[in-house]
N, C-alpha and C. Protein backbone atom coordinates (compact mmCIF):
# COMPACT_ATOMS: atom_id res chain seq x y z
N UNK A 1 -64.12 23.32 53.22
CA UNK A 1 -64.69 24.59 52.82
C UNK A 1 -63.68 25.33 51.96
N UNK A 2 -63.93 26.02 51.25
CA UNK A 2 -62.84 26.96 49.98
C UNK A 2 -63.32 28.34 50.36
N UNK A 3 -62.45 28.73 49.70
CA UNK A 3 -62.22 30.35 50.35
C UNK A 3 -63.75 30.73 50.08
N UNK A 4 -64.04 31.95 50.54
CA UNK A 4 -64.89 32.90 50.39
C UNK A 4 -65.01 34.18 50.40
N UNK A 5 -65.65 35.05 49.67
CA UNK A 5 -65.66 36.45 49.93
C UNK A 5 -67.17 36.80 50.37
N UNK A 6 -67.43 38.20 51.48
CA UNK A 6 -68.47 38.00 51.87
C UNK A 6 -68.32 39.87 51.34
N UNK A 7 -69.36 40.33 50.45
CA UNK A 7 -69.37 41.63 50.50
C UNK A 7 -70.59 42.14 50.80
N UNK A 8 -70.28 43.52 51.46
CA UNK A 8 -71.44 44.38 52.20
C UNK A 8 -71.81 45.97 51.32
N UNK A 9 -72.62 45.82 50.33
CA UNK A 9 -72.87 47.06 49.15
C UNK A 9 -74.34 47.19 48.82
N UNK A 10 -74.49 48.10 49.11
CA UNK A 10 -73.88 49.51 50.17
C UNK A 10 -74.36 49.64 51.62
N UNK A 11 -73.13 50.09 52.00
CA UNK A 11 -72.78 50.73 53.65
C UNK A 11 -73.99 50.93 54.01
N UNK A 12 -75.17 50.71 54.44
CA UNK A 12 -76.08 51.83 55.06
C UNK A 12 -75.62 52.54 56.47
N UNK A 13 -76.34 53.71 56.73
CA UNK A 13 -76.01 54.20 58.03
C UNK A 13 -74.79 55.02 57.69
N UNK A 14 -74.18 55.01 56.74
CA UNK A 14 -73.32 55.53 55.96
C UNK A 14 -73.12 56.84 54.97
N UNK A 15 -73.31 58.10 55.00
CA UNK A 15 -73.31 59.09 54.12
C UNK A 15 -72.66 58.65 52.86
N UNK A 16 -72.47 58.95 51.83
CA UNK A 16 -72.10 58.41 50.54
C UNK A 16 -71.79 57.22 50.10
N UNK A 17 -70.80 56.33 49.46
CA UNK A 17 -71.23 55.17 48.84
C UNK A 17 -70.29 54.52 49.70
N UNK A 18 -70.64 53.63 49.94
CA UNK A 18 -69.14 52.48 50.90
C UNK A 18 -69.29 51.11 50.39
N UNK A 19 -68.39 50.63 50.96
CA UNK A 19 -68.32 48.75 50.71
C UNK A 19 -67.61 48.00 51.36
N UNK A 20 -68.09 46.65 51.92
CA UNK A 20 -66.85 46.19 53.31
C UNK A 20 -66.84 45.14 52.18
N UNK A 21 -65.80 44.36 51.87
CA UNK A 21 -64.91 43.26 51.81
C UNK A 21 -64.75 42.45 52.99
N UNK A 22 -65.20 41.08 52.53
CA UNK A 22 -64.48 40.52 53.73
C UNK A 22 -63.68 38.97 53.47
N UNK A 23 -62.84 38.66 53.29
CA UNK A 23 -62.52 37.59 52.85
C UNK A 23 -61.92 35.98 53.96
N UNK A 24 -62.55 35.24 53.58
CA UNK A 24 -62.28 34.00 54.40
C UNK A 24 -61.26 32.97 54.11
N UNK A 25 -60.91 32.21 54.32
CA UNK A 25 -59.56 31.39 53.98
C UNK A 25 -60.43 30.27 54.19
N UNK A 26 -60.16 28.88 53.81
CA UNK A 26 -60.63 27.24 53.53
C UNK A 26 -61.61 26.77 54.85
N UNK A 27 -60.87 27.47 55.99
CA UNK A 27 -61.21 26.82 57.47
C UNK A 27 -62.54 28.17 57.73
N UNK A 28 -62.67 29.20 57.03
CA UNK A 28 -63.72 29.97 57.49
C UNK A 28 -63.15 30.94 58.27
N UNK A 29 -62.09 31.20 58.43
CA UNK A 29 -61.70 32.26 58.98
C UNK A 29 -61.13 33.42 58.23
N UNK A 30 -61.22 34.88 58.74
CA UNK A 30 -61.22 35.56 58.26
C UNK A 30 -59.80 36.04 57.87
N UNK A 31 -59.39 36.10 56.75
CA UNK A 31 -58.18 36.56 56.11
C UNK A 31 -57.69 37.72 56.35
N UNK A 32 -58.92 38.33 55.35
CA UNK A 32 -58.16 40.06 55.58
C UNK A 32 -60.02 40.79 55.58
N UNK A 33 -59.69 41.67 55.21
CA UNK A 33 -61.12 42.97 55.18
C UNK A 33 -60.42 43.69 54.79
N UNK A 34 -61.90 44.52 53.79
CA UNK A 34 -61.31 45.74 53.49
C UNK A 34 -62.68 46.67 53.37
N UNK A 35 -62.47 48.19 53.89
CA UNK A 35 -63.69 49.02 54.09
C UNK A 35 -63.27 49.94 53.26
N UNK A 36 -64.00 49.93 51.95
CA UNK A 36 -63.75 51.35 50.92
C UNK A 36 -64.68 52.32 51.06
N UNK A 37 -64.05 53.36 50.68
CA UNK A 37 -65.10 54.48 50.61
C UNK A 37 -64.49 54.97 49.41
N UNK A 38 -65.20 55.60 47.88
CA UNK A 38 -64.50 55.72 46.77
C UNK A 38 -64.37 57.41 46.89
N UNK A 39 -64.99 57.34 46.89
CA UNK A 39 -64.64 59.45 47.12
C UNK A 39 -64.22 59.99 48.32
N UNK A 40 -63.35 60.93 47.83
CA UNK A 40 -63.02 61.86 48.70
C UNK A 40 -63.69 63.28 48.82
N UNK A 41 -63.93 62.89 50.28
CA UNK A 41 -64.84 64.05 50.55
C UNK A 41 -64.26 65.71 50.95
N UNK A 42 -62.98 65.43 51.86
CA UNK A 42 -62.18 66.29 52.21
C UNK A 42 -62.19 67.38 52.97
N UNK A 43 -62.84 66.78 53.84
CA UNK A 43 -63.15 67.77 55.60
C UNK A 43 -62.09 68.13 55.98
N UNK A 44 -61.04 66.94 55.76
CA UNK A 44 -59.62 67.10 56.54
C UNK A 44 -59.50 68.82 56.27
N UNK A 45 -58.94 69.30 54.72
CA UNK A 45 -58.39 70.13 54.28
C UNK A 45 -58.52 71.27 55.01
N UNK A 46 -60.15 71.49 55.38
CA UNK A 46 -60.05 72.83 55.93
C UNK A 46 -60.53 72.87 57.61
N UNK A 47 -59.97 71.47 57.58
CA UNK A 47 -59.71 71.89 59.43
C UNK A 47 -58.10 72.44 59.72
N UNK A 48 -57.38 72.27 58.84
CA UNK A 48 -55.50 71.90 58.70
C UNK A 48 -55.87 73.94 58.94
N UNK A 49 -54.60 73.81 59.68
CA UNK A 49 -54.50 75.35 59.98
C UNK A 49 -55.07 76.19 61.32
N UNK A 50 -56.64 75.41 62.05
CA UNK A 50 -56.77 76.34 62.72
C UNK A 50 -57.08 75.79 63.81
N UNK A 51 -57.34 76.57 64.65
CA UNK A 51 -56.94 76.06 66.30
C UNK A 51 -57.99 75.00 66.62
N UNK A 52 -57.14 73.94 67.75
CA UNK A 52 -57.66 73.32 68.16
C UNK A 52 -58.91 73.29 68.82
N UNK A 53 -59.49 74.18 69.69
CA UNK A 53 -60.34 74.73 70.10
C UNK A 53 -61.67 74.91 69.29
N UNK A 54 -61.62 74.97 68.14
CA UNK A 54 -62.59 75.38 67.13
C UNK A 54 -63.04 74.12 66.35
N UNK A 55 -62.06 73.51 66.19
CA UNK A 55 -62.68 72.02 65.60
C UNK A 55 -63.44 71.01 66.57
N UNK A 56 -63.95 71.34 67.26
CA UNK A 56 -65.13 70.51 68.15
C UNK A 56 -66.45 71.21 68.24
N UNK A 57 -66.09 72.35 67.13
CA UNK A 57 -67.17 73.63 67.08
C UNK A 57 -67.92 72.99 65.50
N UNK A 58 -66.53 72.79 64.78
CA UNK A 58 -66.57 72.99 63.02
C UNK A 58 -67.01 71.18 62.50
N UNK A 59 -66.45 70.39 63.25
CA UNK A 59 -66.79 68.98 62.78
C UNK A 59 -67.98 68.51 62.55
N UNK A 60 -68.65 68.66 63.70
CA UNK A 60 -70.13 68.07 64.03
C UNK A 60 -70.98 69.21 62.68
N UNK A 61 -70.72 69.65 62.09
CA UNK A 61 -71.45 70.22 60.83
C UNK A 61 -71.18 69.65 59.72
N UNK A 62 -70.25 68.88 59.69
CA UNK A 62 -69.69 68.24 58.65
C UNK A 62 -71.26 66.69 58.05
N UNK A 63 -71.72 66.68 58.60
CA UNK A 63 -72.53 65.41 58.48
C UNK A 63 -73.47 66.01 59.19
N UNK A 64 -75.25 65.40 58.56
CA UNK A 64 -76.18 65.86 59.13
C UNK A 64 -76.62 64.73 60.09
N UNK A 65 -75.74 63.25 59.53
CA UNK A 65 -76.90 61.85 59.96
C UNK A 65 -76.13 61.58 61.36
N UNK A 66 -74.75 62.38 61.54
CA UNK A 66 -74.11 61.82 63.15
C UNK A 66 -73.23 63.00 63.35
N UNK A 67 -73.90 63.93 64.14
CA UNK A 67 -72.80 65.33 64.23
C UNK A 67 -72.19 64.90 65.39
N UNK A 68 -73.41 63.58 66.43
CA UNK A 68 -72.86 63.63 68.17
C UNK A 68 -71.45 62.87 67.51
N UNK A 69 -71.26 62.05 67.15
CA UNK A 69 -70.08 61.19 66.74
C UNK A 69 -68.50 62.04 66.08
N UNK A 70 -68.76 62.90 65.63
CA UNK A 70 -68.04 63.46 65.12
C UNK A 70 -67.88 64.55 65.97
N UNK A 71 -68.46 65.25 66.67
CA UNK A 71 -68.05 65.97 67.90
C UNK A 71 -67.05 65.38 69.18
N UNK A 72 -67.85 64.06 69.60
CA UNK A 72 -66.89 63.06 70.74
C UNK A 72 -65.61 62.89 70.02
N UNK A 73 -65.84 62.32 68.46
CA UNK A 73 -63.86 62.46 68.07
C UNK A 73 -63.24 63.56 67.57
N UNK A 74 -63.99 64.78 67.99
CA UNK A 74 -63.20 65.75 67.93
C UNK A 74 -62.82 66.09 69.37
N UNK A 75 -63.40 66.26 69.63
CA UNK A 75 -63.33 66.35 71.66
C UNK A 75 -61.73 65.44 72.02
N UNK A 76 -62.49 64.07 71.40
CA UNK A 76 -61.48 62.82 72.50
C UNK A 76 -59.63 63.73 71.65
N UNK A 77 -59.75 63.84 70.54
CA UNK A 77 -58.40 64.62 69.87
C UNK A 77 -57.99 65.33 71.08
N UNK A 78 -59.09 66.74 70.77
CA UNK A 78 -58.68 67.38 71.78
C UNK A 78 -58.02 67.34 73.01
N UNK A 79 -58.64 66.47 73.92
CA UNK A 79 -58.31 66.08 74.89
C UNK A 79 -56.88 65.39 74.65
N UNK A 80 -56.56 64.59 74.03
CA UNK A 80 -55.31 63.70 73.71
C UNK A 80 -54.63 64.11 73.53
N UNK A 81 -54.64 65.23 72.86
CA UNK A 81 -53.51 66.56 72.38
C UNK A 81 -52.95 67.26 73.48
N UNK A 82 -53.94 67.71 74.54
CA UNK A 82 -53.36 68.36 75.72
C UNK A 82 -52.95 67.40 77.11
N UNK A 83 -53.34 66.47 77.08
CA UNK A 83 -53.38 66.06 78.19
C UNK A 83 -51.95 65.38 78.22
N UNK A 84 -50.56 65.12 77.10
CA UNK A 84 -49.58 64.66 77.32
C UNK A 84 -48.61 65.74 77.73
């Protein structure tokens, strides 16, 4: 068998444009991967600055198609942050 690349375009389930890479080596196994996303969207920016407490408030608005998802990893932060 000779190498292969297996690509996944476009992401569905995915808000804006994505693409998985996946590449195989002779025997069929997987080499490397790679998951792009070409734009930057930049949620980060204006969570930077304010209390922890509030970003399990502010995330889950960020996206209409998975707010529960983005709430639990704001939460699980949360939690991780205080609990050491």
């Amino acid at each position: 068998m000779s190498a292969k690349t297996i690509t996944i375009e476009p992401i569905t389930r995915l808000e804006g444009h994505g693409k998985i890479s996946i590449f195989l080596n002779e025997e069929g196994n997987v080499e490397n991967a790679y998951f792009q996303v070409p734009e930057l969207r930049g949620f980060e920016r204006f969570c930077e600055g304010r209390k922890a407490e509030d970003l399990p408030i502010i995330t889950p608005r960020i996206c209409g198609v998975c707010p529960v998802a983005h709430h639990f990893a704001s939460t699980a932060m949360f939690t991780c942050s205080y609990a050491r």
